[in-house]
PDB file of N, CA and C in Angstrom:
ATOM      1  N   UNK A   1      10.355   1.327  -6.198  1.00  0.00           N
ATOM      2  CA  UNK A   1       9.488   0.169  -6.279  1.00  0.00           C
ATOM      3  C   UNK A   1       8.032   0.652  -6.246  1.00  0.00           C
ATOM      4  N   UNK A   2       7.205   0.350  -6.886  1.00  0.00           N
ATOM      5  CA  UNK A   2       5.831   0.411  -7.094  1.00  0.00           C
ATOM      6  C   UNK A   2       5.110  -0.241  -5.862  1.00  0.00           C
ATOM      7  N   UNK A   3       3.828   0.224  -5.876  1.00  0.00           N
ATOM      8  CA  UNK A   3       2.836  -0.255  -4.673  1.00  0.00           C
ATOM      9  C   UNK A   3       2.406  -1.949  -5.213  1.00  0.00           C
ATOM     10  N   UNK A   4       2.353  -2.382  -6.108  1.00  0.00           N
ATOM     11  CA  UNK A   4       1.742  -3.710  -6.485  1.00  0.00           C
ATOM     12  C   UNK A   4       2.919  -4.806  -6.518  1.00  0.00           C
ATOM     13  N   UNK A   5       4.507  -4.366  -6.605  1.00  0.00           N
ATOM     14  CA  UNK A   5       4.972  -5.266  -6.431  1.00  0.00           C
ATOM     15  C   UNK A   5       5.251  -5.124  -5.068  1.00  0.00           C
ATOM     16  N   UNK A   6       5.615  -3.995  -4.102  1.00  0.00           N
ATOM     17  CA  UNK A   6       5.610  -3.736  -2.744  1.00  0.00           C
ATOM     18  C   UNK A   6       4.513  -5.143  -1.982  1.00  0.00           C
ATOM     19  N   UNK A   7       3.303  -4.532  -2.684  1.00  0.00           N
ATOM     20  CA  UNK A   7       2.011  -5.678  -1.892  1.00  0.00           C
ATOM     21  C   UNK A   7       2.262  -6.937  -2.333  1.00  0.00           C
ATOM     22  N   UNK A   8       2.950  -7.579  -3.590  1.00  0.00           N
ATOM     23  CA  UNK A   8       3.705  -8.988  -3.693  1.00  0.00           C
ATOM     24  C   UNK A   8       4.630  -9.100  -2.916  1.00  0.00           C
ATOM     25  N   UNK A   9       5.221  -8.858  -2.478  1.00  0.00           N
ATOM     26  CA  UNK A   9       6.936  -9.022  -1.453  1.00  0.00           C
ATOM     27  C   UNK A   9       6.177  -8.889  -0.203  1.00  0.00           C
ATOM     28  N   UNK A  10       5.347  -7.950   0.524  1.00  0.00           N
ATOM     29  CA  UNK A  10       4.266  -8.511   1.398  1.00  0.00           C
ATOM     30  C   UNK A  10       3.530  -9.896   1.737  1.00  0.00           C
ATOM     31  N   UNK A  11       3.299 -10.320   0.457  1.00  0.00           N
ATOM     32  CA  UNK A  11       2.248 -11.423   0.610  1.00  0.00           C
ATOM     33  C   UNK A  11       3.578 -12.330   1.136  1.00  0.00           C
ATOM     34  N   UNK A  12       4.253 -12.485  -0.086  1.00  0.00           N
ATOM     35  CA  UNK A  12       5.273 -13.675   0.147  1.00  0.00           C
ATOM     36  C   UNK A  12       5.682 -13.185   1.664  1.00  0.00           C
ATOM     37  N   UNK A  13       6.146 -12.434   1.875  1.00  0.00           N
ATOM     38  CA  UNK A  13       6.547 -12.437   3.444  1.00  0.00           C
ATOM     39  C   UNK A  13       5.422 -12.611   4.609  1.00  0.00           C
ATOM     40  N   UNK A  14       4.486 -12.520   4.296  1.00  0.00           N
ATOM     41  CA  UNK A  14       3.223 -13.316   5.299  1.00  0.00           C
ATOM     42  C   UNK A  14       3.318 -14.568   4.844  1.00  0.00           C
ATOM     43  N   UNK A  15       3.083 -15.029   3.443  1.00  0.00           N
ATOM     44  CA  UNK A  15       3.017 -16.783   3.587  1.00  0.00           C
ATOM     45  C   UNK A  15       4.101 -17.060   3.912  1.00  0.00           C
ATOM     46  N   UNK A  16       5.695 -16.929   4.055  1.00  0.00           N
ATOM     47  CA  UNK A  16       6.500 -17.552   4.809  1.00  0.00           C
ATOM     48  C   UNK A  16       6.553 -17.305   6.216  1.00  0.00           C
ATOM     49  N   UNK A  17       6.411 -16.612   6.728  1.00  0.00           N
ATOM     50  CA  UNK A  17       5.994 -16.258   8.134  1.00  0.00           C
ATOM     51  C   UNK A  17       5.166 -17.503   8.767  1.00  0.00           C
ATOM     52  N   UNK A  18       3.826 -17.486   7.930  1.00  0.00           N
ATOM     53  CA  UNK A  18       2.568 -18.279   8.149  1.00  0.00           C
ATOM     54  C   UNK A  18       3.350 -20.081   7.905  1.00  0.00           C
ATOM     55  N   UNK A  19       3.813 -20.456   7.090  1.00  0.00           N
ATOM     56  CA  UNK A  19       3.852 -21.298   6.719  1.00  0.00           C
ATOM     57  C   UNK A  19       5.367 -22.340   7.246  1.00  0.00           C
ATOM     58  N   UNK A  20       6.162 -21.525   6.827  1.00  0.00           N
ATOM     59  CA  UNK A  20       7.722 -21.576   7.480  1.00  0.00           C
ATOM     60  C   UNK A  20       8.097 -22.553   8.922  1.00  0.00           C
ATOM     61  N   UNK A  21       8.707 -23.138   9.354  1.00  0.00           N
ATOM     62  CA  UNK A  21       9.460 -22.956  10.304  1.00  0.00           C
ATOM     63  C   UNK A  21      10.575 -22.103  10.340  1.00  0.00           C
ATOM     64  N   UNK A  22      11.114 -21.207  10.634  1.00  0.00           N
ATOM     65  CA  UNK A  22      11.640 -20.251  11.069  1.00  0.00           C
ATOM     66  C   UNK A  22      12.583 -19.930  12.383  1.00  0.00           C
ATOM     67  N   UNK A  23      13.960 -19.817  12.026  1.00  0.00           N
ATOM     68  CA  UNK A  23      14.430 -19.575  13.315  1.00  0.00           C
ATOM     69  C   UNK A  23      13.415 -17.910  13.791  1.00  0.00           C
ATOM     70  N   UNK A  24      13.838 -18.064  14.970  1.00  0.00           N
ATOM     71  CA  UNK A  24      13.082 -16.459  15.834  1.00  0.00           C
ATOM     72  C   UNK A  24      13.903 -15.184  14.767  1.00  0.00           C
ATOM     73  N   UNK A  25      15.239 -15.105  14.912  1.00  0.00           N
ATOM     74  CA  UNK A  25      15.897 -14.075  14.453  1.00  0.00           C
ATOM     75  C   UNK A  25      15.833 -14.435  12.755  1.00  0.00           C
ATOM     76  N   UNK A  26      15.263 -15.402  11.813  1.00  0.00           N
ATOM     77  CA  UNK A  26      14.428 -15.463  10.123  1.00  0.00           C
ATOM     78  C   UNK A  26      13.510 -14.266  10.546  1.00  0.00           C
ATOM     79  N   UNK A  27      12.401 -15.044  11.655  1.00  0.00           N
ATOM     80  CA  UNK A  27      11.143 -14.117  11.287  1.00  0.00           C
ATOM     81  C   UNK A  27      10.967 -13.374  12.073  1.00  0.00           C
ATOM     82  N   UNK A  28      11.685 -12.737  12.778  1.00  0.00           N
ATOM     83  CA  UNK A  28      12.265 -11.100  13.050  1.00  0.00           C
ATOM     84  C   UNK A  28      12.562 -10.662  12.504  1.00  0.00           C
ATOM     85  N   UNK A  29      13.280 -10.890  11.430  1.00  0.00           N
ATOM     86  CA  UNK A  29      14.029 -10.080  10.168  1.00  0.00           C
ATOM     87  C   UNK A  29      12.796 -10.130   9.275  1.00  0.00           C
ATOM     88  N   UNK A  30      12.310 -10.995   8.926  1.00  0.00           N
ATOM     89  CA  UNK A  30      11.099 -10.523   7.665  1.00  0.00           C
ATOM     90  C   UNK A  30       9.965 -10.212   8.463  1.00  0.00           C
ATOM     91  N   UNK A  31       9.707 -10.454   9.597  1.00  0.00           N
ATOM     92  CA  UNK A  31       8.558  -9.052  10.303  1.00  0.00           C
ATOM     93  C   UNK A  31       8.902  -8.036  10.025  1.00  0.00           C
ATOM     94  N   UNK A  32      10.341  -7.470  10.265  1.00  0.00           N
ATOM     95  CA  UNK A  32      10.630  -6.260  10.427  1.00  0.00           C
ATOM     96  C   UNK A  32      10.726  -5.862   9.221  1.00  0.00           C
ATOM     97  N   UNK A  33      11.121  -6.479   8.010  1.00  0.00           N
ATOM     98  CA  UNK A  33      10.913  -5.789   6.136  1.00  0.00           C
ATOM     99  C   UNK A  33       9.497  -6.288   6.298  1.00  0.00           C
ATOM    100  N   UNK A  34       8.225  -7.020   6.595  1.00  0.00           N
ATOM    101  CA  UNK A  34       7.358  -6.823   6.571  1.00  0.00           C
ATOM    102  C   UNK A  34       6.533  -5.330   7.020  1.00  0.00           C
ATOM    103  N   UNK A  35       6.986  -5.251   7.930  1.00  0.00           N
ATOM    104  CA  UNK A  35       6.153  -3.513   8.570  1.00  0.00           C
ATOM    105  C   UNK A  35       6.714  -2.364   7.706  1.00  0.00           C
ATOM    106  N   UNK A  36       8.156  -2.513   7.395  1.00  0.00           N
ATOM    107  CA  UNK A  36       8.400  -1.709   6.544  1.00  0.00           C
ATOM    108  C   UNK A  36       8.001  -1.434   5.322  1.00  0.00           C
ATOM    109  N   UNK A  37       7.535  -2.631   4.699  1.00  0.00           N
ATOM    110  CA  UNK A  37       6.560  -2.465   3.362  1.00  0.00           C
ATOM    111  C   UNK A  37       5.563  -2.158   3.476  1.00  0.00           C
ATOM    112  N   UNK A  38       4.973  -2.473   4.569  1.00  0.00           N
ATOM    113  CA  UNK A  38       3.072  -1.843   5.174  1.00  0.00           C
ATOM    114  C   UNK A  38       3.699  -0.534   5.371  1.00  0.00           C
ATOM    115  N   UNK A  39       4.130  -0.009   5.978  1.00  0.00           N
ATOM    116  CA  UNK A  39       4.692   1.421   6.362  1.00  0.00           C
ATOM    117  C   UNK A  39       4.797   2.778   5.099  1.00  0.00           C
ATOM    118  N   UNK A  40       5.605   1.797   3.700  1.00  0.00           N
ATOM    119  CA  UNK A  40       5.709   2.156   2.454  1.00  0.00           C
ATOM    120  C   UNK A  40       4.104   2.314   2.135  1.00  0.00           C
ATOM    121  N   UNK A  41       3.535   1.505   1.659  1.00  0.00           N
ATOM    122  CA  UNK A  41       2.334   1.197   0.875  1.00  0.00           C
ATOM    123  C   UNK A  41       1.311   1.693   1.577  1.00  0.00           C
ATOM    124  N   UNK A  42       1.423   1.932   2.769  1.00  0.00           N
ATOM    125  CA  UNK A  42       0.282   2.718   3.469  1.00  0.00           C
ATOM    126  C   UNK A  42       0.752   4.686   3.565  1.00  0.00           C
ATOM    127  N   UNK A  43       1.739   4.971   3.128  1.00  0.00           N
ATOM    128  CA  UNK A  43       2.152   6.329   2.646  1.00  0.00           C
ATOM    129  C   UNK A  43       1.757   6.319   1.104  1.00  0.00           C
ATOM    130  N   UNK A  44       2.017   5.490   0.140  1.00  0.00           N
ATOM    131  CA  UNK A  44       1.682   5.294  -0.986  1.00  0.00           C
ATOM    132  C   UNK A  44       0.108   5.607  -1.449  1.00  0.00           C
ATOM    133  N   UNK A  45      -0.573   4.833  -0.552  1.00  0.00           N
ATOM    134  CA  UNK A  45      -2.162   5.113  -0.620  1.00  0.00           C
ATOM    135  C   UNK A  45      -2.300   6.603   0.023  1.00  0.00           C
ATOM    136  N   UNK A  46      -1.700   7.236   0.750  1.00  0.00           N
ATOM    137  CA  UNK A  46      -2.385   7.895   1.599  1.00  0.00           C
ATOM    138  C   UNK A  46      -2.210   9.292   0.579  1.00  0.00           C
ATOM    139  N   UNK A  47      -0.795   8.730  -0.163  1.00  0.00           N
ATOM    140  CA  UNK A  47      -0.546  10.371  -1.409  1.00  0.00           C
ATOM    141  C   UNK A  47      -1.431  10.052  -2.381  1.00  0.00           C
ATOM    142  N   UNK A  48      -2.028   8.942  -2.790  1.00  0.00           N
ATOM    143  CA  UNK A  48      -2.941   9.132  -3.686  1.00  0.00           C
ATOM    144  C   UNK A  48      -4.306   9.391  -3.150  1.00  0.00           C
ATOM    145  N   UNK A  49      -4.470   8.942  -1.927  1.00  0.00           N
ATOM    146  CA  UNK A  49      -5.587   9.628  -1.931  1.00  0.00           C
ATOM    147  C   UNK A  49      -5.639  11.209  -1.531  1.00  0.00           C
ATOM    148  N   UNK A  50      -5.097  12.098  -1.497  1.00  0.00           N
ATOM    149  CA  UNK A  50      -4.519  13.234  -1.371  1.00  0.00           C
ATOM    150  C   UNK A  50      -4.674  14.013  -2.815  1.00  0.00           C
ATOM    151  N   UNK A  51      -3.855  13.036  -3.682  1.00  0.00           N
ATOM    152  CA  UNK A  51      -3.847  13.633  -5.161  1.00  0.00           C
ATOM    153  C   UNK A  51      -5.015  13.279  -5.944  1.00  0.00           C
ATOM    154  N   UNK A  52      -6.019  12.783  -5.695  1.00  0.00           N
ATOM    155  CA  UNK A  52      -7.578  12.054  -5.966  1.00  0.00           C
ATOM    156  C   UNK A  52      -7.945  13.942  -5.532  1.00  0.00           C
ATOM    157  N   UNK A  53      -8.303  14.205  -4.346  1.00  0.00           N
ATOM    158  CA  UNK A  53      -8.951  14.601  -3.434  1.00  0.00           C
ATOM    159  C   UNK A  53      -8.474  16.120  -3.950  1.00  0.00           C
ATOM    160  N   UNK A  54      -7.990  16.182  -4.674  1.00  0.00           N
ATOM    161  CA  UNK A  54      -7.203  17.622  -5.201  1.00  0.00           C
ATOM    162  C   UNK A  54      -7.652  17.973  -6.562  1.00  0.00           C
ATOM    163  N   UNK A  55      -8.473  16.911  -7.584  1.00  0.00           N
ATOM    164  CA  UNK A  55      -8.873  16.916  -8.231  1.00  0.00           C
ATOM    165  C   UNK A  55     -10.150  17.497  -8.622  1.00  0.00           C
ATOM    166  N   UNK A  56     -10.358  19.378  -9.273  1.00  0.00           N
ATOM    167  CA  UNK A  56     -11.513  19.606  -9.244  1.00  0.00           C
ATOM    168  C   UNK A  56     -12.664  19.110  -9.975  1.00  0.00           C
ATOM    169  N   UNK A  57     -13.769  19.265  -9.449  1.00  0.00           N
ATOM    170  CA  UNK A  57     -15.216  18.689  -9.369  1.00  0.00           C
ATOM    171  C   UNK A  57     -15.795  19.860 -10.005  1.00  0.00           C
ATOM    172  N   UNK A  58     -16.074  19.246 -11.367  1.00  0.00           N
ATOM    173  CA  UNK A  58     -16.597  20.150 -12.351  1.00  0.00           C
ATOM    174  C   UNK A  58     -18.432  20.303 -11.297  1.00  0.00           C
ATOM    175  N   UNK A  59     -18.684  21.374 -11.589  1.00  0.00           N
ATOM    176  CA  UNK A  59     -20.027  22.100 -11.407  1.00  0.00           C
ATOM    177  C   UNK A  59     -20.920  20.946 -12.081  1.00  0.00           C
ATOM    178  N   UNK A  60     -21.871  20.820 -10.860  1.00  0.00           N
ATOM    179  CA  UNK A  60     -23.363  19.949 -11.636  1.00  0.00           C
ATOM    180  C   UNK A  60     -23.907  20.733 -12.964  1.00  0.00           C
ATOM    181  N   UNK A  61     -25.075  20.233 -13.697  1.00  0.00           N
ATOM    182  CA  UNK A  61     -25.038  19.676 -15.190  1.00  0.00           C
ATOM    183  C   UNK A  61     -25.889  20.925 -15.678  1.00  0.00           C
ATOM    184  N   UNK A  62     -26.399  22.135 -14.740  1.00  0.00           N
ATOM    185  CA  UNK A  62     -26.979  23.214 -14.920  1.00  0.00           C
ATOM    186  C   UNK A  62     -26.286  24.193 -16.234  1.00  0.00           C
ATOM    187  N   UNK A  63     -24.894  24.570 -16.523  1.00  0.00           N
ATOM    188  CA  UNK A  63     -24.154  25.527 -17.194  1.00  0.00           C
ATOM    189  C   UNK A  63     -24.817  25.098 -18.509  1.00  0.00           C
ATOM    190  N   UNK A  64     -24.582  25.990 -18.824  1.00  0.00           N
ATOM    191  CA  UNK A  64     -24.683  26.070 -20.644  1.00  0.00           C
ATOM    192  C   UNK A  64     -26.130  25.807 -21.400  1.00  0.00           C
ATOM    193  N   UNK A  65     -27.444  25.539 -20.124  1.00  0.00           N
ATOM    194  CA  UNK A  65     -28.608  25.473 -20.672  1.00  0.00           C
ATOM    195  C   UNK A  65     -29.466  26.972 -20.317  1.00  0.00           C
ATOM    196  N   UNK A  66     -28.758  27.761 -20.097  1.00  0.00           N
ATOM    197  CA  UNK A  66     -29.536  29.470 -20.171  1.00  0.00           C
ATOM    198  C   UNK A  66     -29.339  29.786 -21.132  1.00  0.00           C
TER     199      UNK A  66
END
């Protein structure tokens, strides 16, 4: 599963949370696939920013004018 539909299945599980009446053991169960998708998507960001950060940084604009 991708990070953008991950963060859709998030939302919906906060607006039913938020919105819902809910037995306790409903929204225990979608808290708990809630953290697990924050859990996902916050490893998700953390390898891209990793693989960003790995990316070399060409030399300022000096080369090739000697």
């Amino acid at each position: 599963m991708q990070y953008e539909e991950m963060m859709q299945q998030l939302t919906a599980l906060t607006r039913r949370l938020e919105t819902e009446q809910l037995s306790l053991e409903e929204a225990t169960r979608l808290y708990t696939q809630g953290m697990e998708l924050s859990a996902k998507c916050h490893r998700l960001l953390e390898e891209a920013v990793l693989s960003v950060q790995e990316i070399p940084v060409p030399a300022s604009g000096n080369e090739g004018s000697e």
